[in-house]
C-alpha atoms as a PDB file:
ATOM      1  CA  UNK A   1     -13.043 -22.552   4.993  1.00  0.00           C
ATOM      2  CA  UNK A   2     -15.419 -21.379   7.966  1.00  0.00           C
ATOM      3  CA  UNK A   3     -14.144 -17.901   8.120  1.00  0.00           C
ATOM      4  CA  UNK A   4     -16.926 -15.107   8.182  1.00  0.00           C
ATOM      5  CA  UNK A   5     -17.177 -13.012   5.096  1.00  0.00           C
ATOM      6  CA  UNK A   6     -15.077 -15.869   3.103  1.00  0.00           C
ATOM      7  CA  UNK A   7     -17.148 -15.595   0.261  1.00  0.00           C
ATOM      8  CA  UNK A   8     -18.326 -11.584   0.494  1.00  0.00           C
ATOM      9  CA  UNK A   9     -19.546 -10.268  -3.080  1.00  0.00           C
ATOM     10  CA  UNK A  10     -19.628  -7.096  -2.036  1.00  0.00           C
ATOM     11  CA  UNK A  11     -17.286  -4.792  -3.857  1.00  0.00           C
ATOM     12  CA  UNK A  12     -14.646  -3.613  -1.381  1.00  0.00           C
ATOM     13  CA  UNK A  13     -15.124   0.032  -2.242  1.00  0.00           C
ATOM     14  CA  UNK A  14     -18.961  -0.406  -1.089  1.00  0.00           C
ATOM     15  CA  UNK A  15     -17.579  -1.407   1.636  1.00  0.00           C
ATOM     16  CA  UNK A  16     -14.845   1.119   2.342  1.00  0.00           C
ATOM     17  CA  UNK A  17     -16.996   3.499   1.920  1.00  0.00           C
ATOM     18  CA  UNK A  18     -19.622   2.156   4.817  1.00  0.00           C
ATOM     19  CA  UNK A  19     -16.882   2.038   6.753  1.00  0.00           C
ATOM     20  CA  UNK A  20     -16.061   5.806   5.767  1.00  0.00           C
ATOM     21  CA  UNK A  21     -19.944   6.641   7.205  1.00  0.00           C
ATOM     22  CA  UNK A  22     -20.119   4.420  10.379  1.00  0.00           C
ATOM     23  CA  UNK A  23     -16.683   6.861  11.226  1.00  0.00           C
ATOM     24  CA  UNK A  24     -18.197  10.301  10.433  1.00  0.00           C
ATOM     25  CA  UNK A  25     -21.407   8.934  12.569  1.00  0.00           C
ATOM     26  CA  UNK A  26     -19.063   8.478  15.266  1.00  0.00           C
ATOM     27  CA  UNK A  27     -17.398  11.778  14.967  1.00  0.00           C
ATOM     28  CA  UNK A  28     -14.470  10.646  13.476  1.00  0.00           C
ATOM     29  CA  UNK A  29     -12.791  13.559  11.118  1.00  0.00           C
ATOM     30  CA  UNK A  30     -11.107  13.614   7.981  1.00  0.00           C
ATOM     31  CA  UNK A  31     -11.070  10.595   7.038  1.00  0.00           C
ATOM     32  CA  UNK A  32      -8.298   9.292   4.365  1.00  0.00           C
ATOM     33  CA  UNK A  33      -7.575   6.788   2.145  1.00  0.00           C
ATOM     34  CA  UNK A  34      -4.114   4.910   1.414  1.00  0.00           C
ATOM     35  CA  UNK A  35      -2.830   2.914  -1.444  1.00  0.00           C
ATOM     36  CA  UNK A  36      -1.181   0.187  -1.904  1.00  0.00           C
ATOM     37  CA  UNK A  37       1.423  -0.432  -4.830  1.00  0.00           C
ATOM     38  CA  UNK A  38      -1.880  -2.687  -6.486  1.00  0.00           C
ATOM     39  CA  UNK A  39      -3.758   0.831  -6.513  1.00  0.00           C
ATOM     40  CA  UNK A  40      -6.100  -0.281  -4.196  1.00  0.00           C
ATOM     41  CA  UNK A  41      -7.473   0.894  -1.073  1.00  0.00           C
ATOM     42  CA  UNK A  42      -5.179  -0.489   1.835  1.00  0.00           C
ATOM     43  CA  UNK A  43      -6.111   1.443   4.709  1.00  0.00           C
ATOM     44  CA  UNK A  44      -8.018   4.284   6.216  1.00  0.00           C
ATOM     45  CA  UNK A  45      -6.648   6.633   8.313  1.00  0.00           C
ATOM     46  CA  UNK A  46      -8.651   9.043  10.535  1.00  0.00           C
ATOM     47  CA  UNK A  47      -8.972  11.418  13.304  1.00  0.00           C
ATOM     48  CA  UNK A  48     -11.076  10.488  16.257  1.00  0.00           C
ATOM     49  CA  UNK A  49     -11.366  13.208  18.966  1.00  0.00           C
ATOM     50  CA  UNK A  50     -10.503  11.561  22.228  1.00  0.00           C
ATOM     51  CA  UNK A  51     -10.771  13.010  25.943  1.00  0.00           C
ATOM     52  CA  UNK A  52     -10.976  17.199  24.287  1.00  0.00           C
ATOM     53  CA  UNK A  53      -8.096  16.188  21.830  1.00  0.00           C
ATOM     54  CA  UNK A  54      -7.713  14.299  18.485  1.00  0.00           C
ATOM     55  CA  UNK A  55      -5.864  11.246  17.884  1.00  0.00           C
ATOM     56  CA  UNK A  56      -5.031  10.345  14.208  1.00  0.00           C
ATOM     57  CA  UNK A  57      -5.899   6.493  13.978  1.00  0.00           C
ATOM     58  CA  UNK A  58      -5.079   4.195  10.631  1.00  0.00           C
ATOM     59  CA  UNK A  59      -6.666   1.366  10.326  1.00  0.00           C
ATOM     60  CA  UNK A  60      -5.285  -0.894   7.627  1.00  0.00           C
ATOM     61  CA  UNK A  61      -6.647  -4.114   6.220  1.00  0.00           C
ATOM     62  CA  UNK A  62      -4.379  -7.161   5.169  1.00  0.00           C
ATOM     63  CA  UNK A  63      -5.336  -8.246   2.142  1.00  0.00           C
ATOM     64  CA  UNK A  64      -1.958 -10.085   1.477  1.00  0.00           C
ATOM     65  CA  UNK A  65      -2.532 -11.539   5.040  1.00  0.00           C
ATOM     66  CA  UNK A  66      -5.551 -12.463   3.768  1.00  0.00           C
ATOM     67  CA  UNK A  67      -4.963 -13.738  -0.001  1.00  0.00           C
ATOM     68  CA  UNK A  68      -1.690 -15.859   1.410  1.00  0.00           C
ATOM     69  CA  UNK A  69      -4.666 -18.385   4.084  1.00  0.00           C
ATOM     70  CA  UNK A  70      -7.079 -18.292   1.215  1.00  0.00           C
ATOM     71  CA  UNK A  71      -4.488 -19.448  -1.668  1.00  0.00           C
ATOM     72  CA  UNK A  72      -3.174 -22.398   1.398  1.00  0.00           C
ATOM     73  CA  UNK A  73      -6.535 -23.171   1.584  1.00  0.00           C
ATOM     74  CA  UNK A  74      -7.050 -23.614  -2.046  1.00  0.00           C
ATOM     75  CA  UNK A  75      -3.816 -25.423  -2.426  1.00  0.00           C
ATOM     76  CA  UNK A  76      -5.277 -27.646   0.000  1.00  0.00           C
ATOM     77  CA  UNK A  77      -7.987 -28.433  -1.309  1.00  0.00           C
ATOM     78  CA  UNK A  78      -7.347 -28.437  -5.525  1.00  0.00           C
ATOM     79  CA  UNK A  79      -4.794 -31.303  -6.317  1.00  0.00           C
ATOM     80  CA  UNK A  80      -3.469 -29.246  -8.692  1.00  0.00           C
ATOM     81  CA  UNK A  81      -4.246 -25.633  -7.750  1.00  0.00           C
ATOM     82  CA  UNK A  82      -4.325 -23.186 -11.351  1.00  0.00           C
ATOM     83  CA  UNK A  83      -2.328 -20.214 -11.318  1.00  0.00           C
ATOM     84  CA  UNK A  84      -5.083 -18.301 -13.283  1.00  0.00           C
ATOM     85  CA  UNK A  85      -7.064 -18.550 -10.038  1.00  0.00           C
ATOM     86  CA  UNK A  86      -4.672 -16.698  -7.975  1.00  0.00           C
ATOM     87  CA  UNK A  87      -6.226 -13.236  -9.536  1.00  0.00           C
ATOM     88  CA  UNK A  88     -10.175 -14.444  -8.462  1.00  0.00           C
ATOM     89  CA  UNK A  89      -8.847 -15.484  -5.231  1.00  0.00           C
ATOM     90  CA  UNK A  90      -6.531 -12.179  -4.515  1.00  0.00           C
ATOM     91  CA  UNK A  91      -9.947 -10.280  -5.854  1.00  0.00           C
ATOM     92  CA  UNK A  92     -11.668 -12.257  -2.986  1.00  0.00           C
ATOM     93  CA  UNK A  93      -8.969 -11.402  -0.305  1.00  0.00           C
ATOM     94  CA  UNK A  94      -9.304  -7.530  -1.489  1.00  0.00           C
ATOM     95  CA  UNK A  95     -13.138  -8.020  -0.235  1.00  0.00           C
ATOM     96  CA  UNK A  96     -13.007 -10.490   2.680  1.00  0.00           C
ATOM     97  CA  UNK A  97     -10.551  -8.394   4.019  1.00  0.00           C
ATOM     98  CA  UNK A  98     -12.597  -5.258   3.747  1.00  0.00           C
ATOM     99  CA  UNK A  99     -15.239  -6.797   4.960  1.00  0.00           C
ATOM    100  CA  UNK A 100     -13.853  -8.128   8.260  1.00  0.00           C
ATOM    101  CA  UNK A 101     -12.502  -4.589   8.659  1.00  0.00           C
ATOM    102  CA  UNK A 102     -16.125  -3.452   8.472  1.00  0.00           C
ATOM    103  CA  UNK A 103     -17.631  -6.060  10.984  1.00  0.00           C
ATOM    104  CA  UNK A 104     -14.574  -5.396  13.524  1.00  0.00           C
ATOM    105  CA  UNK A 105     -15.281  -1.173  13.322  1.00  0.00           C
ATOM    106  CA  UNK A 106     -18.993  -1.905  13.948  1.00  0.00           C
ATOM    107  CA  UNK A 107     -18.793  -4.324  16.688  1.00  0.00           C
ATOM    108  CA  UNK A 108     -16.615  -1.460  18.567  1.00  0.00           C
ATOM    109  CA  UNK A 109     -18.438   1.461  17.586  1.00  0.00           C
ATOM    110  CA  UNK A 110     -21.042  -0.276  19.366  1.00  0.00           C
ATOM    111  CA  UNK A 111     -19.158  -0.967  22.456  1.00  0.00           C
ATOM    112  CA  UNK A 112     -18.283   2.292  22.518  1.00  0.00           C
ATOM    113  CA  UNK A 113     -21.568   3.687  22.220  1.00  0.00           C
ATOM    114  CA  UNK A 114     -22.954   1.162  25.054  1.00  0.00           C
ATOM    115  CA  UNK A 115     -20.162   2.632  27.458  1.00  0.00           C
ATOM    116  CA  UNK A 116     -18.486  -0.620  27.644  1.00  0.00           C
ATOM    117  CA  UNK A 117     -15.192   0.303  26.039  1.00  0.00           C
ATOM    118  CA  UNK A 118     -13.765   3.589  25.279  1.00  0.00           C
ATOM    119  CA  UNK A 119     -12.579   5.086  21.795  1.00  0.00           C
ATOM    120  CA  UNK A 120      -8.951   5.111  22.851  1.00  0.00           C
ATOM    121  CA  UNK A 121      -9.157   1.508  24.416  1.00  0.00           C
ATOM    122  CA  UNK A 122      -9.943   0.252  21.286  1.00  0.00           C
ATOM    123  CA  UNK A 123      -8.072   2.186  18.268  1.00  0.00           C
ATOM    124  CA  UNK A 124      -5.089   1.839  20.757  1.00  0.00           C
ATOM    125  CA  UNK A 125      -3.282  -0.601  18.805  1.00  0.00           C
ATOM    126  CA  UNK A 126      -3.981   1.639  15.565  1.00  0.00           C
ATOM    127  CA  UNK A 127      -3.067   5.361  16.920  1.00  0.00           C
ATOM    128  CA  UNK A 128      -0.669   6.873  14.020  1.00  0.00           C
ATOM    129  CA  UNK A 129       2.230   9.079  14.199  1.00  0.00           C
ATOM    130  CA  UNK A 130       2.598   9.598  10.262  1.00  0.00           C
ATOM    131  CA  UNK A 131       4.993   6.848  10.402  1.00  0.00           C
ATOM    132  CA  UNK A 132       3.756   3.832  12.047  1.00  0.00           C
ATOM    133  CA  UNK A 133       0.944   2.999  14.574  1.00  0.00           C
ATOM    134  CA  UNK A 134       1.121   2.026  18.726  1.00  0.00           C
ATOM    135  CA  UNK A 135       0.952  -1.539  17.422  1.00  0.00           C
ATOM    136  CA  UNK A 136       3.993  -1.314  14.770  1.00  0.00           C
ATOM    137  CA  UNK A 137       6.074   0.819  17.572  1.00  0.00           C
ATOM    138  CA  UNK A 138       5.753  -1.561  20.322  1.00  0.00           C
ATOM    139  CA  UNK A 139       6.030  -4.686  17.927  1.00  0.00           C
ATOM    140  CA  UNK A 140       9.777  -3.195  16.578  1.00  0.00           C
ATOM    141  CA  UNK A 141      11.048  -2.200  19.608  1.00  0.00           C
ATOM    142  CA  UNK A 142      10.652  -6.105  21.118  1.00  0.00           C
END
């Protein structure tokens, strides 16, 4: 599989917590973690002050997105896939995942700091109401 970060060995929570710094560099307050039902990390959610106000953004990553294409890919590729490997392979999403995460916040941190996006332009998607973000609004209401 040619994806990038396919094969990270960095421990997610390394990760998470990079993440966690590149945000407070940016200015980005309080920053929180949430858990899935796997008590692990499954998103971040933080506050980002935007135009003299704060916007609360959560910014989740999909591991299960992201174990379900790696376990095809396996399938695909073992003739007869072993269910033992579906814990390495779910340990591998938790990272990739993570790590993507990481590499997408950096790349638009950046912009943002080069003045060629704004904050709001690009958390858009992820701005939180306590409920459910921009993205998971406009994607229910069709």
């Amino acid at each position: 599989m040619n994806i990038k970060n396919y094969t990270s060995g960095i421990p997610s929570e390394t990760t998470i917590s990079r993440i966690e710094f590149k945000l407070a560099a940016m200015g980005a307050s309080g920053v929180m973690k949430l858990y899935g039902p796997d008590k692990k990390v499954s998103a971040l959610v933080f506050k980002l002050p935007v135009d003299g106000g704060e916007h609360a953004i959560k910014v989740p990553a999909n591991v299960e997105v992201c174990f379900a294409a790696m376990w095809k890919n396996h399938c695909q590729t073992h003739s007869r896939p072993r269910e033992e490997t579906k814990s390495t392979i779910r340990e591998q999403a938790h990272r990739t995942a993570w790590k993507l995460v990481q590499d997408w916040i950096e790349v638009q941190c950046s912009m943002i700091l080069m003045r060629q996006a704004e904050p709001l332009e690009v958390f858009l998607p992820y701005v939180w109401n306590g409920r459910q973000t921009y993205f998971e609004a406009l994607k229910s209401s069709g």
